[in-house]
PDBML (XML) file of the C-alpha atoms, coordinates in Angstrom:
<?xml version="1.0" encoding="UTF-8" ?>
<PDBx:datablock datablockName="MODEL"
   xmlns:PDBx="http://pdbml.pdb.org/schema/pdbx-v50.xsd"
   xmlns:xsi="http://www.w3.org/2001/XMLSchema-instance"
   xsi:schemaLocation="http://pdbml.pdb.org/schema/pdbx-v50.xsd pdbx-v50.xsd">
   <PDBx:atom_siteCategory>
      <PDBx:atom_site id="1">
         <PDBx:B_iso_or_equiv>0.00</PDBx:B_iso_or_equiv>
         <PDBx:Cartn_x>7.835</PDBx:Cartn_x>
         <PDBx:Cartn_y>58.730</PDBx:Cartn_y>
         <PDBx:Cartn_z>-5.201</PDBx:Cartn_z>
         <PDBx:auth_asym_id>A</PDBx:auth_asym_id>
         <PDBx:auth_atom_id>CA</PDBx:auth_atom_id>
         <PDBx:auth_comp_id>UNK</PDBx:auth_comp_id>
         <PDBx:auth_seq_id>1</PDBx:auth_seq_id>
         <PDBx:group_PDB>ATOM</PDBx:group_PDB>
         <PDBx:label_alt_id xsi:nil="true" />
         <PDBx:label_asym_id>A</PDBx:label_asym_id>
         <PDBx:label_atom_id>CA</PDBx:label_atom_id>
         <PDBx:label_comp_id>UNK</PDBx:label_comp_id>
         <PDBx:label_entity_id>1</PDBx:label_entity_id>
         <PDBx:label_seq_id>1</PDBx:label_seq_id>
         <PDBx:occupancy>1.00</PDBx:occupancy>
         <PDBx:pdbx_PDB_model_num>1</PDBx:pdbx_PDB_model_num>
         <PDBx:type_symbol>C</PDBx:type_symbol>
      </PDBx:atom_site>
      <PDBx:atom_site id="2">
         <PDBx:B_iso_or_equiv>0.00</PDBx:B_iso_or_equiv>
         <PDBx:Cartn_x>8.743</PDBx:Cartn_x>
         <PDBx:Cartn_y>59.581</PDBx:Cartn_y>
         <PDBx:Cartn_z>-2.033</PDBx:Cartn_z>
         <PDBx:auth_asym_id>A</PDBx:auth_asym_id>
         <PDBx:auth_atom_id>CA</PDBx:auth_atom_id>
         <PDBx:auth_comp_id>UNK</PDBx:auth_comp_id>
         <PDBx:auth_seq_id>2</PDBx:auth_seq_id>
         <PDBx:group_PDB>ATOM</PDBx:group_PDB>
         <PDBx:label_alt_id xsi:nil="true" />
         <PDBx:label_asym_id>A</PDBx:label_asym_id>
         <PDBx:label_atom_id>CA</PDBx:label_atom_id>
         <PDBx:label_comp_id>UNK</PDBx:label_comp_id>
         <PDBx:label_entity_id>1</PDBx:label_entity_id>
         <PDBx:label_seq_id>2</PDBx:label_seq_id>
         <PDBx:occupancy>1.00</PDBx:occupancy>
         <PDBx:pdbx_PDB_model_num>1</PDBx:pdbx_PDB_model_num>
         <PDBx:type_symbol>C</PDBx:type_symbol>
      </PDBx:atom_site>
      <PDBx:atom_site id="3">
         <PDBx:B_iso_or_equiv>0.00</PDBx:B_iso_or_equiv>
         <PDBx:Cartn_x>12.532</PDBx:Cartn_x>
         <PDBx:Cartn_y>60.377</PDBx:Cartn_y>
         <PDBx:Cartn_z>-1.200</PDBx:Cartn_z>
         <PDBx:auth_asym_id>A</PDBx:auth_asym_id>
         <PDBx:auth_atom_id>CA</PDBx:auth_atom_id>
         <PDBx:auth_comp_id>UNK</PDBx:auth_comp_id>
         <PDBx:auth_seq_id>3</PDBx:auth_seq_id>
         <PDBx:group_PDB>ATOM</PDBx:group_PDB>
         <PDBx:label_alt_id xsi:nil="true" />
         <PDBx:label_asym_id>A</PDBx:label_asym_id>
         <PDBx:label_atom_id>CA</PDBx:label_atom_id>
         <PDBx:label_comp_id>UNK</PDBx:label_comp_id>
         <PDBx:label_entity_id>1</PDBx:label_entity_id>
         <PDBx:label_seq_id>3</PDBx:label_seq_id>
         <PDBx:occupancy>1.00</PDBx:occupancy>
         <PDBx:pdbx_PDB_model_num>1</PDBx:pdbx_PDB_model_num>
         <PDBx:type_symbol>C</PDBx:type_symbol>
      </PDBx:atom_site>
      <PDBx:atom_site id="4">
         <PDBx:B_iso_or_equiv>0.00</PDBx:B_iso_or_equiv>
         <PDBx:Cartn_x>13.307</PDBx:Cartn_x>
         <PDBx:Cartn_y>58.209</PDBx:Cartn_y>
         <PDBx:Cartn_z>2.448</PDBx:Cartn_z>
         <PDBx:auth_asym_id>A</PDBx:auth_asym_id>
         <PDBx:auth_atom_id>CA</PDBx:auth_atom_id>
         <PDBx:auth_comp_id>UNK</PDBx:auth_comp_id>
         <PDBx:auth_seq_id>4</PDBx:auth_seq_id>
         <PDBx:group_PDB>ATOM</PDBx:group_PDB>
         <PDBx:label_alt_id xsi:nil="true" />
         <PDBx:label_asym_id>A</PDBx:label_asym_id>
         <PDBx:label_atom_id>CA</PDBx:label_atom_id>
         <PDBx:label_comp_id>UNK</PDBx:label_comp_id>
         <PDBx:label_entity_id>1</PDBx:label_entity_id>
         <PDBx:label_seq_id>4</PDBx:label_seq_id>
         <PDBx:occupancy>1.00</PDBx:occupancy>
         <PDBx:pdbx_PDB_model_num>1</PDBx:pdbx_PDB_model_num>
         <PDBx:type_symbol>C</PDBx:type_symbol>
      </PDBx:atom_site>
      <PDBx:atom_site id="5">
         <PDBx:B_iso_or_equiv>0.00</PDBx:B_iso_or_equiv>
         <PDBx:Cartn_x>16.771</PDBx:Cartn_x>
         <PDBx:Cartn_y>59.000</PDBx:Cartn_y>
         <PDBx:Cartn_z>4.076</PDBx:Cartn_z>
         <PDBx:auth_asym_id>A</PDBx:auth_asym_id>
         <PDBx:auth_atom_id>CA</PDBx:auth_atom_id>
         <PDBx:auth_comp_id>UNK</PDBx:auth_comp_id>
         <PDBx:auth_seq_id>5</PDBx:auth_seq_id>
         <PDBx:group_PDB>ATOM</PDBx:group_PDB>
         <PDBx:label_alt_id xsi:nil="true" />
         <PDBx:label_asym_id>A</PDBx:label_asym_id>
         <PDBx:label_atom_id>CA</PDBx:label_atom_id>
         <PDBx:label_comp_id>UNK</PDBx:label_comp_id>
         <PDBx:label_entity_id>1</PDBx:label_entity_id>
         <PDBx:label_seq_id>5</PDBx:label_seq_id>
         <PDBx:occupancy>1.00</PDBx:occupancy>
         <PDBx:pdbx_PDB_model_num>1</PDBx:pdbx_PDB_model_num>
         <PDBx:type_symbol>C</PDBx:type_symbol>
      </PDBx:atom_site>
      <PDBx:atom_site id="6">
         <PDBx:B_iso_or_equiv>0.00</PDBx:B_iso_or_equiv>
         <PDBx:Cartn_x>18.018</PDBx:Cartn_x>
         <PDBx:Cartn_y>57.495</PDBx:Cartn_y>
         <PDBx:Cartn_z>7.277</PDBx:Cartn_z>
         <PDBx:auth_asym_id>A</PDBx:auth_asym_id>
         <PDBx:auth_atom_id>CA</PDBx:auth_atom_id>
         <PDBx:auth_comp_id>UNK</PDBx:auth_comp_id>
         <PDBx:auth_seq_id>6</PDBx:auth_seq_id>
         <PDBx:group_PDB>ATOM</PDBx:group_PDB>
         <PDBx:label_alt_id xsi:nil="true" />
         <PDBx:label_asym_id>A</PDBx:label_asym_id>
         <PDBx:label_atom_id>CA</PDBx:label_atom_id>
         <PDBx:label_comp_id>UNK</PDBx:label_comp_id>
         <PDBx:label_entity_id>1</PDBx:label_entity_id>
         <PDBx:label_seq_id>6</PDBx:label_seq_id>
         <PDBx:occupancy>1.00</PDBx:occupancy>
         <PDBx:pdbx_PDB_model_num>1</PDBx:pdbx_PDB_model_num>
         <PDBx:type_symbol>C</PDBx:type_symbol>
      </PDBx:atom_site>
      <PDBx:atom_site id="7">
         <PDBx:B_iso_or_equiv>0.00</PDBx:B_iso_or_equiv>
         <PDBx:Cartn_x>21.284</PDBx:Cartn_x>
         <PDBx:Cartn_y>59.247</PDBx:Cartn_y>
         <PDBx:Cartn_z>8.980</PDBx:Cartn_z>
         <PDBx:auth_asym_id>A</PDBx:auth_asym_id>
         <PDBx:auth_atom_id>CA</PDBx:auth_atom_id>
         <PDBx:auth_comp_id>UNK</PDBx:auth_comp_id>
         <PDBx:auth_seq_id>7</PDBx:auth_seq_id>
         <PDBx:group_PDB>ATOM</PDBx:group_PDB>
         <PDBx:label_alt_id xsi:nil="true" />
         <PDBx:label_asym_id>A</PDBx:label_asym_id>
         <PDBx:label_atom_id>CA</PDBx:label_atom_id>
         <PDBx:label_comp_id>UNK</PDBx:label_comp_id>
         <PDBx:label_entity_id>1</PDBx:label_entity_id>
         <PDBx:label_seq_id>7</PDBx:label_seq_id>
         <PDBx:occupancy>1.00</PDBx:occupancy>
         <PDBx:pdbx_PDB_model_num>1</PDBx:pdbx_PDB_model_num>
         <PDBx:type_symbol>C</PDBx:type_symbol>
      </PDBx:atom_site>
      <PDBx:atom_site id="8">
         <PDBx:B_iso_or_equiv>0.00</PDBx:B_iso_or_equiv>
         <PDBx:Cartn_x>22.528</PDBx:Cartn_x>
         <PDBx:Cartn_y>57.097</PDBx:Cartn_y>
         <PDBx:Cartn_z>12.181</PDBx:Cartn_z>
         <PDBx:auth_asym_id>A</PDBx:auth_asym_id>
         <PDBx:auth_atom_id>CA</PDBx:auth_atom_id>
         <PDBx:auth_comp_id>UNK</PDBx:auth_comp_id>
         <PDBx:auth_seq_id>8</PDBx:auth_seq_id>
         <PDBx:group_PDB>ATOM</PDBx:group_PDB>
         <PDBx:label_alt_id xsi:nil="true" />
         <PDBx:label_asym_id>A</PDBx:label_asym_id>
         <PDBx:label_atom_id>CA</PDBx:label_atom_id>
         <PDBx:label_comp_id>UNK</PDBx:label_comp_id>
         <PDBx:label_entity_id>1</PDBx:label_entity_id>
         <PDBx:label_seq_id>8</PDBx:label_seq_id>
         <PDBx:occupancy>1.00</PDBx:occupancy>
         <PDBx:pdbx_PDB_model_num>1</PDBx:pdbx_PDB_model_num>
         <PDBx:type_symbol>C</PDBx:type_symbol>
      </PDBx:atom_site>
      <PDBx:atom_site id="9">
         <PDBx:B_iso_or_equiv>0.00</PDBx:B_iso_or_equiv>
         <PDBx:Cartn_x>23.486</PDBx:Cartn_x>
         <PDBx:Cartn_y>60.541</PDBx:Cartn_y>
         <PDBx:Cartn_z>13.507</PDBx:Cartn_z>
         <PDBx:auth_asym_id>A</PDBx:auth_asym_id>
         <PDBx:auth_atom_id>CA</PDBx:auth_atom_id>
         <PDBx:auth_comp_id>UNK</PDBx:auth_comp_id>
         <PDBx:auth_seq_id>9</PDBx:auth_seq_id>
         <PDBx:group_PDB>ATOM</PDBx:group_PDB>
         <PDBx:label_alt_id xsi:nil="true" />
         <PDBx:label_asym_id>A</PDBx:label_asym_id>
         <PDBx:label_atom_id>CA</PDBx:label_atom_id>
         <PDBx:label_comp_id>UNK</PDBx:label_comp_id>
         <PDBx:label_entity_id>1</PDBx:label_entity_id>
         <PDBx:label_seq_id>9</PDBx:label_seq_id>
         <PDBx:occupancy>1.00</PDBx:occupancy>
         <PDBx:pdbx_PDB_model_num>1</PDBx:pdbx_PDB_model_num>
         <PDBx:type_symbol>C</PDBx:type_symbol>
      </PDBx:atom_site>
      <PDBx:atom_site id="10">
         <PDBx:B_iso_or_equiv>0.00</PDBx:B_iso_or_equiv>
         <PDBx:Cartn_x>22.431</PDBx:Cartn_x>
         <PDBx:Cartn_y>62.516</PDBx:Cartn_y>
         <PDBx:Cartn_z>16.839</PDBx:Cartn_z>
         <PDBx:auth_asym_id>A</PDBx:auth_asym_id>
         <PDBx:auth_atom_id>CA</PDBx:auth_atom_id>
         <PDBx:auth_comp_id>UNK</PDBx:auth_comp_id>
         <PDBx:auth_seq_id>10</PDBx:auth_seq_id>
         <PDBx:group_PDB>ATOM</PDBx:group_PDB>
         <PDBx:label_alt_id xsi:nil="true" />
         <PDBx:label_asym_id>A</PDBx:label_asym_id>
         <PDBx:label_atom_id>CA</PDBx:label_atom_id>
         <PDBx:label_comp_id>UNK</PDBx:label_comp_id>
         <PDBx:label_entity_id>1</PDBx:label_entity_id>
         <PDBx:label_seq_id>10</PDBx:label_seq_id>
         <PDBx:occupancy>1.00</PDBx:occupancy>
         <PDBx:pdbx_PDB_model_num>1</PDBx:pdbx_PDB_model_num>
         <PDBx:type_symbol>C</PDBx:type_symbol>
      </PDBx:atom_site>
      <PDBx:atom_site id="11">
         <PDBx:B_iso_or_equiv>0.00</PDBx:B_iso_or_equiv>
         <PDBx:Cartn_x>21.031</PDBx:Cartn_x>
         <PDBx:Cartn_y>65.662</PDBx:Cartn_y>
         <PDBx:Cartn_z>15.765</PDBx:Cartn_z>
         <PDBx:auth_asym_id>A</PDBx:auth_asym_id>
         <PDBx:auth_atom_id>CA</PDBx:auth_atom_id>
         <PDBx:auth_comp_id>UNK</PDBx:auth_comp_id>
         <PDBx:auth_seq_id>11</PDBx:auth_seq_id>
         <PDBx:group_PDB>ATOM</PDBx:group_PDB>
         <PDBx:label_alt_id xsi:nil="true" />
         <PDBx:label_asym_id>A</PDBx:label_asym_id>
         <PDBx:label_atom_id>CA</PDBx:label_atom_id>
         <PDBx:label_comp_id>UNK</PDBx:label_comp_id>
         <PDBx:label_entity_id>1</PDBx:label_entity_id>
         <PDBx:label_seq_id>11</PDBx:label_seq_id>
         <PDBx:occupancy>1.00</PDBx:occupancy>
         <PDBx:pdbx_PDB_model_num>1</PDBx:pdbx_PDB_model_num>
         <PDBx:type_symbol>C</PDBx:type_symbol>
      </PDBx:atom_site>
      <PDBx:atom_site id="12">
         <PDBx:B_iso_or_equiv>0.00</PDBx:B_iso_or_equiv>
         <PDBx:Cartn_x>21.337</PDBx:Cartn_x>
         <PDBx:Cartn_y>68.493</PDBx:Cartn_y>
         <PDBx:Cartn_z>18.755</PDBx:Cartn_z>
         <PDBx:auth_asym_id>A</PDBx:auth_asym_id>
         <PDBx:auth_atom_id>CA</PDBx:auth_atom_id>
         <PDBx:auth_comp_id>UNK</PDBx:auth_comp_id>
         <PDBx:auth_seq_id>12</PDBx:auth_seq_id>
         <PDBx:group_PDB>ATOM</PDBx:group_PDB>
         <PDBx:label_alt_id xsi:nil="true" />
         <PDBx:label_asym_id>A</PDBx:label_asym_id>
         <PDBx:label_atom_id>CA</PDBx:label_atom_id>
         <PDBx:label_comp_id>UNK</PDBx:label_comp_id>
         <PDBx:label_entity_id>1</PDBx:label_entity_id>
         <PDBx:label_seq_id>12</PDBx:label_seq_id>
         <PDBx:occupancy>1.00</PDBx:occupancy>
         <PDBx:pdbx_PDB_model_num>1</PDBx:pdbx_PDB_model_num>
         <PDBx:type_symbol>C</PDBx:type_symbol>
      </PDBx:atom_site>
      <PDBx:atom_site id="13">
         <PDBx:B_iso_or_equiv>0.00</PDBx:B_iso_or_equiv>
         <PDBx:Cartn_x>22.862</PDBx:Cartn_x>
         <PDBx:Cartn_y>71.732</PDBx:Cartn_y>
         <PDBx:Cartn_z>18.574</PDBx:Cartn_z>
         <PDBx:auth_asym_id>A</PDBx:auth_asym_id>
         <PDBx:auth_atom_id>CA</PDBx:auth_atom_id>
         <PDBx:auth_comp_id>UNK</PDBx:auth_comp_id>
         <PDBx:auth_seq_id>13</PDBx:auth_seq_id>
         <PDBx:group_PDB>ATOM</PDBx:group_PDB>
         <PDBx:label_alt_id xsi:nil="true" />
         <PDBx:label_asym_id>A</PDBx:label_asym_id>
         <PDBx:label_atom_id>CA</PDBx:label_atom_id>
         <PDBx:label_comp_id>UNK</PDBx:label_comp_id>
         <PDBx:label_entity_id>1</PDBx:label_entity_id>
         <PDBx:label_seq_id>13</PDBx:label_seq_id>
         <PDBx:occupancy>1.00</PDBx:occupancy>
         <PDBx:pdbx_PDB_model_num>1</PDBx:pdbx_PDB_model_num>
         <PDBx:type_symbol>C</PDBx:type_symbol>
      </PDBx:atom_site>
      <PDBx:atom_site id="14">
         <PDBx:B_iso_or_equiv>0.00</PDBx:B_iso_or_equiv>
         <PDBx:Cartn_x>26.226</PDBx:Cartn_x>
         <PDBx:Cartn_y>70.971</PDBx:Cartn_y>
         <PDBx:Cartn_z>17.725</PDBx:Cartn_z>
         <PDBx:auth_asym_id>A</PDBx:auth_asym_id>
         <PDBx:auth_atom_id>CA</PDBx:auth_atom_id>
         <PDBx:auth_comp_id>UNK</PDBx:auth_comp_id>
         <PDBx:auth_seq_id>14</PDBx:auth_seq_id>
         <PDBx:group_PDB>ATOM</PDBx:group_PDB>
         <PDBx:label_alt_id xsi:nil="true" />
         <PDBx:label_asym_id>A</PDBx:label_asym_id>
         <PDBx:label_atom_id>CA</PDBx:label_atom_id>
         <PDBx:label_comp_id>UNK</PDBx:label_comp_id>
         <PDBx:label_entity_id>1</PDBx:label_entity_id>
         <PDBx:label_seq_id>14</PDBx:label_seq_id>
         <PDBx:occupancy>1.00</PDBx:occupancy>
         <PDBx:pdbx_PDB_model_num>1</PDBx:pdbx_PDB_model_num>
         <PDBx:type_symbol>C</PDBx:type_symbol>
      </PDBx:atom_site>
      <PDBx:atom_site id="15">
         <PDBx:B_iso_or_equiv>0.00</PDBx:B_iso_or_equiv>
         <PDBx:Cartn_x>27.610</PDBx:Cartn_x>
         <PDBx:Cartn_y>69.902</PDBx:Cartn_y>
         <PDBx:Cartn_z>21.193</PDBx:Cartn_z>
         <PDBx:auth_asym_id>A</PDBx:auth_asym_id>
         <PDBx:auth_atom_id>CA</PDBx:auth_atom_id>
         <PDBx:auth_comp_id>UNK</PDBx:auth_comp_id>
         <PDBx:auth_seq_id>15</PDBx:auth_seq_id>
         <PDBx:group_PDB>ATOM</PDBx:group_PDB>
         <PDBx:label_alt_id xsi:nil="true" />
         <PDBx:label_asym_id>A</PDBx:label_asym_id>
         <PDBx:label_atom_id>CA</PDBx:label_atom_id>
         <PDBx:label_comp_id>UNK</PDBx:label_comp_id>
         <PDBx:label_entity_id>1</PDBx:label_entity_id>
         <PDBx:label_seq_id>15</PDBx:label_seq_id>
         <PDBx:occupancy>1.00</PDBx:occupancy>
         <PDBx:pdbx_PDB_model_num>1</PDBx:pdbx_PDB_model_num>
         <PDBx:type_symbol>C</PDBx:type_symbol>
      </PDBx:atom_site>
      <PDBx:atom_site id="16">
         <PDBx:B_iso_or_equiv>0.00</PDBx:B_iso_or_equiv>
         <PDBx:Cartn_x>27.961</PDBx:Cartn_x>
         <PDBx:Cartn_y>66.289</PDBx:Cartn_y>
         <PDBx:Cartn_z>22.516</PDBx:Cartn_z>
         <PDBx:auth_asym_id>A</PDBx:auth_asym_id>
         <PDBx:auth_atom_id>CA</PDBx:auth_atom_id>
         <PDBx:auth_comp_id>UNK</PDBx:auth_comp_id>
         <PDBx:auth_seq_id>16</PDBx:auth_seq_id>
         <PDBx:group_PDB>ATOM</PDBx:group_PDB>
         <PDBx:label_alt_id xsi:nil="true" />
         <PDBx:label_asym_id>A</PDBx:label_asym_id>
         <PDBx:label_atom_id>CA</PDBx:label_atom_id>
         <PDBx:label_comp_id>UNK</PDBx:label_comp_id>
         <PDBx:label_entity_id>1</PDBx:label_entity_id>
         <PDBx:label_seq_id>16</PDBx:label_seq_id>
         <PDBx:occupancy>1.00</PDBx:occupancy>
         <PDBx:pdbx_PDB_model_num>1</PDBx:pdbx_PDB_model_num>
         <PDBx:type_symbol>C</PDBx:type_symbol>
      </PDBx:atom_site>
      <PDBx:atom_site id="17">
         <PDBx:B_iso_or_equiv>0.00</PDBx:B_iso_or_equiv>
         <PDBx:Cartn_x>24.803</PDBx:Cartn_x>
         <PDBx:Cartn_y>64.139</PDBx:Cartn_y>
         <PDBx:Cartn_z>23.065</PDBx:Cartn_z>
         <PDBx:auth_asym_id>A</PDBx:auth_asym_id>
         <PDBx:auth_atom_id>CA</PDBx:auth_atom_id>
         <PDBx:auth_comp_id>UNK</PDBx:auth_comp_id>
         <PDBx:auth_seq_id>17</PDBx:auth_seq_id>
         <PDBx:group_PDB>ATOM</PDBx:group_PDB>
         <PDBx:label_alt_id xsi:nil="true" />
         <PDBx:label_asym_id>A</PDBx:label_asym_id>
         <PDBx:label_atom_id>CA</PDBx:label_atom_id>
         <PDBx:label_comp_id>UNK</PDBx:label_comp_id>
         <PDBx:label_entity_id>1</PDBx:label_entity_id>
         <PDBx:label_seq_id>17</PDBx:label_seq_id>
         <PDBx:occupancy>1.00</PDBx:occupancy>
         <PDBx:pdbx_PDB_model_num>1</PDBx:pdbx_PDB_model_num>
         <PDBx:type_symbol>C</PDBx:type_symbol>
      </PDBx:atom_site>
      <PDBx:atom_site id="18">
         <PDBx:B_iso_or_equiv>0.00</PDBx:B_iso_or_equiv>
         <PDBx:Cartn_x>25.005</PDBx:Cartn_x>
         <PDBx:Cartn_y>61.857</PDBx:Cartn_y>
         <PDBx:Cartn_z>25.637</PDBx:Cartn_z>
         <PDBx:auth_asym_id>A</PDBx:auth_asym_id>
         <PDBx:auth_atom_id>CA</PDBx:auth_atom_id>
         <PDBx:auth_comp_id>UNK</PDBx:auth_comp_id>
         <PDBx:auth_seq_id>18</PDBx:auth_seq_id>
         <PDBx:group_PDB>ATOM</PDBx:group_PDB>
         <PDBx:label_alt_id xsi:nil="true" />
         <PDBx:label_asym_id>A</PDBx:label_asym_id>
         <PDBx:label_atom_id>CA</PDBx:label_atom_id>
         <PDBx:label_comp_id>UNK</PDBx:label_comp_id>
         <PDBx:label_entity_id>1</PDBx:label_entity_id>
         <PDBx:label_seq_id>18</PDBx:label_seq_id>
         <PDBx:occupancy>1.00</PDBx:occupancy>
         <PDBx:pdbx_PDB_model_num>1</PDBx:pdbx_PDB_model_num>
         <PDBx:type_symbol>C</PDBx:type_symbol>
      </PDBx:atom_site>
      <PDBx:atom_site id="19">
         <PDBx:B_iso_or_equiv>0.00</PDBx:B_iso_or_equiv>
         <PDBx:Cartn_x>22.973</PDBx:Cartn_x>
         <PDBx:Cartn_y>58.777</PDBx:Cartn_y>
         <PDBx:Cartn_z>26.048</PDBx:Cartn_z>
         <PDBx:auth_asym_id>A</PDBx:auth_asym_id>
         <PDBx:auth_atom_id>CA</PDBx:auth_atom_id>
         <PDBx:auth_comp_id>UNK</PDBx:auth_comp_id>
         <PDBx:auth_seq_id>19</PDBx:auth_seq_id>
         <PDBx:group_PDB>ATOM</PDBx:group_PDB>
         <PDBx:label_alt_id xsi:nil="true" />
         <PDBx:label_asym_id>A</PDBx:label_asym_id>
         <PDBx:label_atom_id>CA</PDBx:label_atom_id>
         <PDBx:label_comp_id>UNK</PDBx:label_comp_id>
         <PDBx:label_entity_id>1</PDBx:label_entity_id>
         <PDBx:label_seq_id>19</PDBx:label_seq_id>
         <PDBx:occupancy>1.00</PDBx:occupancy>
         <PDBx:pdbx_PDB_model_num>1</PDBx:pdbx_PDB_model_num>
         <PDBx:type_symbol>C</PDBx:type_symbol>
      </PDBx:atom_site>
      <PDBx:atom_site id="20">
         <PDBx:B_iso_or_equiv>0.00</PDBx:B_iso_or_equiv>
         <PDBx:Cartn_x>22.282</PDBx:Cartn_x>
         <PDBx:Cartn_y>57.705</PDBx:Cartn_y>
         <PDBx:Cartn_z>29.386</PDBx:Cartn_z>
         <PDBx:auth_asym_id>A</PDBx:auth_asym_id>
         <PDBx:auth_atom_id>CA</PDBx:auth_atom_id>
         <PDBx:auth_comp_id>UNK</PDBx:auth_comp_id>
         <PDBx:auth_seq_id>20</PDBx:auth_seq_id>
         <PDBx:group_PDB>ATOM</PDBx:group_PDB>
         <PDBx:label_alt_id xsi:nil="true" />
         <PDBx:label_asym_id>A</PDBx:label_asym_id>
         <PDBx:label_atom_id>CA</PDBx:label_atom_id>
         <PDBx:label_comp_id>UNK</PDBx:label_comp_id>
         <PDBx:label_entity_id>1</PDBx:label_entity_id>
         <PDBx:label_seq_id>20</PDBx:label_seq_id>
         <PDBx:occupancy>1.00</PDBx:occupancy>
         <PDBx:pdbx_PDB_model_num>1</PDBx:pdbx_PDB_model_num>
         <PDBx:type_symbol>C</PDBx:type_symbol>
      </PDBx:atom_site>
      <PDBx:atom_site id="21">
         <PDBx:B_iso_or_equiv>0.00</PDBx:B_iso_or_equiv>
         <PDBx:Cartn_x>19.718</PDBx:Cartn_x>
         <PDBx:Cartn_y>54.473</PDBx:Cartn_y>
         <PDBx:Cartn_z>30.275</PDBx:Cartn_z>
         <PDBx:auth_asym_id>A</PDBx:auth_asym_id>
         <PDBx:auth_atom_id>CA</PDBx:auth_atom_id>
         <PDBx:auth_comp_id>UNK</PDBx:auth_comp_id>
         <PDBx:auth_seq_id>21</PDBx:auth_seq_id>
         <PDBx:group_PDB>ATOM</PDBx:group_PDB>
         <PDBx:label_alt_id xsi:nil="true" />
         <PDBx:label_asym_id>A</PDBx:label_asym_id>
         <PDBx:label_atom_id>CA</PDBx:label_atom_id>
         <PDBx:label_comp_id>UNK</PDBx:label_comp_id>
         <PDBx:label_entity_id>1</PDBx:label_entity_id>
         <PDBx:label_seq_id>21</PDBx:label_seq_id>
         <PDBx:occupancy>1.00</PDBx:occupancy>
         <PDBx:pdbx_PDB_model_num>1</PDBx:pdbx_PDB_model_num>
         <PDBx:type_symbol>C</PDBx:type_symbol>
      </PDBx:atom_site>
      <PDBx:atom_site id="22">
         <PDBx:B_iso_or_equiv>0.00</PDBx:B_iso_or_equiv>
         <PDBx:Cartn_x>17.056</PDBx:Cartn_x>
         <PDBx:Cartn_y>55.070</PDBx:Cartn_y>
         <PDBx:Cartn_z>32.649</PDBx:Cartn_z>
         <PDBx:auth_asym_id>A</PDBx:auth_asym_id>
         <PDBx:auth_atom_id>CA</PDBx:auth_atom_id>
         <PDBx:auth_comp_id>UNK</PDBx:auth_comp_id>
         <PDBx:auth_seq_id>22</PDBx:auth_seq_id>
         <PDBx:group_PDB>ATOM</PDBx:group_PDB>
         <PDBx:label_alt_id xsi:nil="true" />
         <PDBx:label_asym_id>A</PDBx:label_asym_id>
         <PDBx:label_atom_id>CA</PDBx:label_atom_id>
         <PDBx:label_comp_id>UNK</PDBx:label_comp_id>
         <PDBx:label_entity_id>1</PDBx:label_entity_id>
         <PDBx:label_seq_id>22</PDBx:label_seq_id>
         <PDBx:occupancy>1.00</PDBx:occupancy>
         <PDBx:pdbx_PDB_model_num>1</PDBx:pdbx_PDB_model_num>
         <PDBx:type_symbol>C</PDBx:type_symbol>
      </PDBx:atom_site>
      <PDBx:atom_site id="23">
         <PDBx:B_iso_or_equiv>0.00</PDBx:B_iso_or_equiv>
         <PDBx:Cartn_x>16.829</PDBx:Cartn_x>
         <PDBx:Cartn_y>53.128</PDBx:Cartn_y>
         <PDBx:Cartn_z>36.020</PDBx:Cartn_z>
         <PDBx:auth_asym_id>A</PDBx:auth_asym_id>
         <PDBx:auth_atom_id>CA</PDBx:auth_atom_id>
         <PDBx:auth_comp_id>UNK</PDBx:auth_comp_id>
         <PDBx:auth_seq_id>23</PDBx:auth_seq_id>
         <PDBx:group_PDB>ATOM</PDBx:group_PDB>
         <PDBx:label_alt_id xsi:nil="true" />
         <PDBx:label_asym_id>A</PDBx:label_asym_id>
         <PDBx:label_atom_id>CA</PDBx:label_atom_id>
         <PDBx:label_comp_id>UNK</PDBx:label_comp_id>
         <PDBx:label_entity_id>1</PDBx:label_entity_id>
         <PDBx:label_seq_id>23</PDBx:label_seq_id>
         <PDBx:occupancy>1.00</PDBx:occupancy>
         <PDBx:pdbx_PDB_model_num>1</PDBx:pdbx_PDB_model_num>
         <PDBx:type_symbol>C</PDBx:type_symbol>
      </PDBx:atom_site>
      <PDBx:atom_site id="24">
         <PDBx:B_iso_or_equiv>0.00</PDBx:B_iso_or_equiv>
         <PDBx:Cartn_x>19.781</PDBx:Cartn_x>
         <PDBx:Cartn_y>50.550</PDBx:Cartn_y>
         <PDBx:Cartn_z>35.455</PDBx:Cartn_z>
         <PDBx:auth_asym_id>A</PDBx:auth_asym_id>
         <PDBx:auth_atom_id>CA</PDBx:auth_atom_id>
         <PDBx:auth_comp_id>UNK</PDBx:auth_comp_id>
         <PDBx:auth_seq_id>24</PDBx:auth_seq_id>
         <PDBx:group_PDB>ATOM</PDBx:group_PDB>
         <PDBx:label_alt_id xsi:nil="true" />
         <PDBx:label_asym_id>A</PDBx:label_asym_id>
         <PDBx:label_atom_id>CA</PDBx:label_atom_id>
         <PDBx:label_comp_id>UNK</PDBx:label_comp_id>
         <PDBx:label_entity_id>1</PDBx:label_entity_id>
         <PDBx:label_seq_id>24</PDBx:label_seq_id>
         <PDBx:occupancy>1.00</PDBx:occupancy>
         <PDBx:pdbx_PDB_model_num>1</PDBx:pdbx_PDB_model_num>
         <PDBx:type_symbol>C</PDBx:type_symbol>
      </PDBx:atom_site>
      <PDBx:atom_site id="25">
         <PDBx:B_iso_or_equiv>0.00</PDBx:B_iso_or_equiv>
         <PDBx:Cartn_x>23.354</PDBx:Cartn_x>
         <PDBx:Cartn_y>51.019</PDBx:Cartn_y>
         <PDBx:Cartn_z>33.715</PDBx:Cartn_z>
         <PDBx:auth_asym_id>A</PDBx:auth_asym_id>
         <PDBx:auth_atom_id>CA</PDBx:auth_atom_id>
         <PDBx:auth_comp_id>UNK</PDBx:auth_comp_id>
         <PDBx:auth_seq_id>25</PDBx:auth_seq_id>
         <PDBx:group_PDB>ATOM</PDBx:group_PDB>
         <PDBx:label_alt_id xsi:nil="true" />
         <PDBx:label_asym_id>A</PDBx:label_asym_id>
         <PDBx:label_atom_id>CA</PDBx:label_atom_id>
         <PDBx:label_comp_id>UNK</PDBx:label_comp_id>
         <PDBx:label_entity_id>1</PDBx:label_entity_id>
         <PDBx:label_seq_id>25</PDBx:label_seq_id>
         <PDBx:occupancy>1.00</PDBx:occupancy>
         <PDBx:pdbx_PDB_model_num>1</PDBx:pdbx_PDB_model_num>
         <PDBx:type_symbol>C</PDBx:type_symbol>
      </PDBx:atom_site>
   </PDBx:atom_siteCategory>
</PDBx:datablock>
């Protein structure tokens, strides 16, 4: 009874996200 979504989106505030790794590329 509960509604579930999933969205394979970066949420932000509307400019680019960029993903970066931490400690190697």
């Amino acid at each position: 009874d509960v509604h579930l979504w999933a969205c394979p989106l970066a949420v932000g505030n509307g400019s680019r996200i960029e993903k970066q790794w931490p400690d190697e590329a």
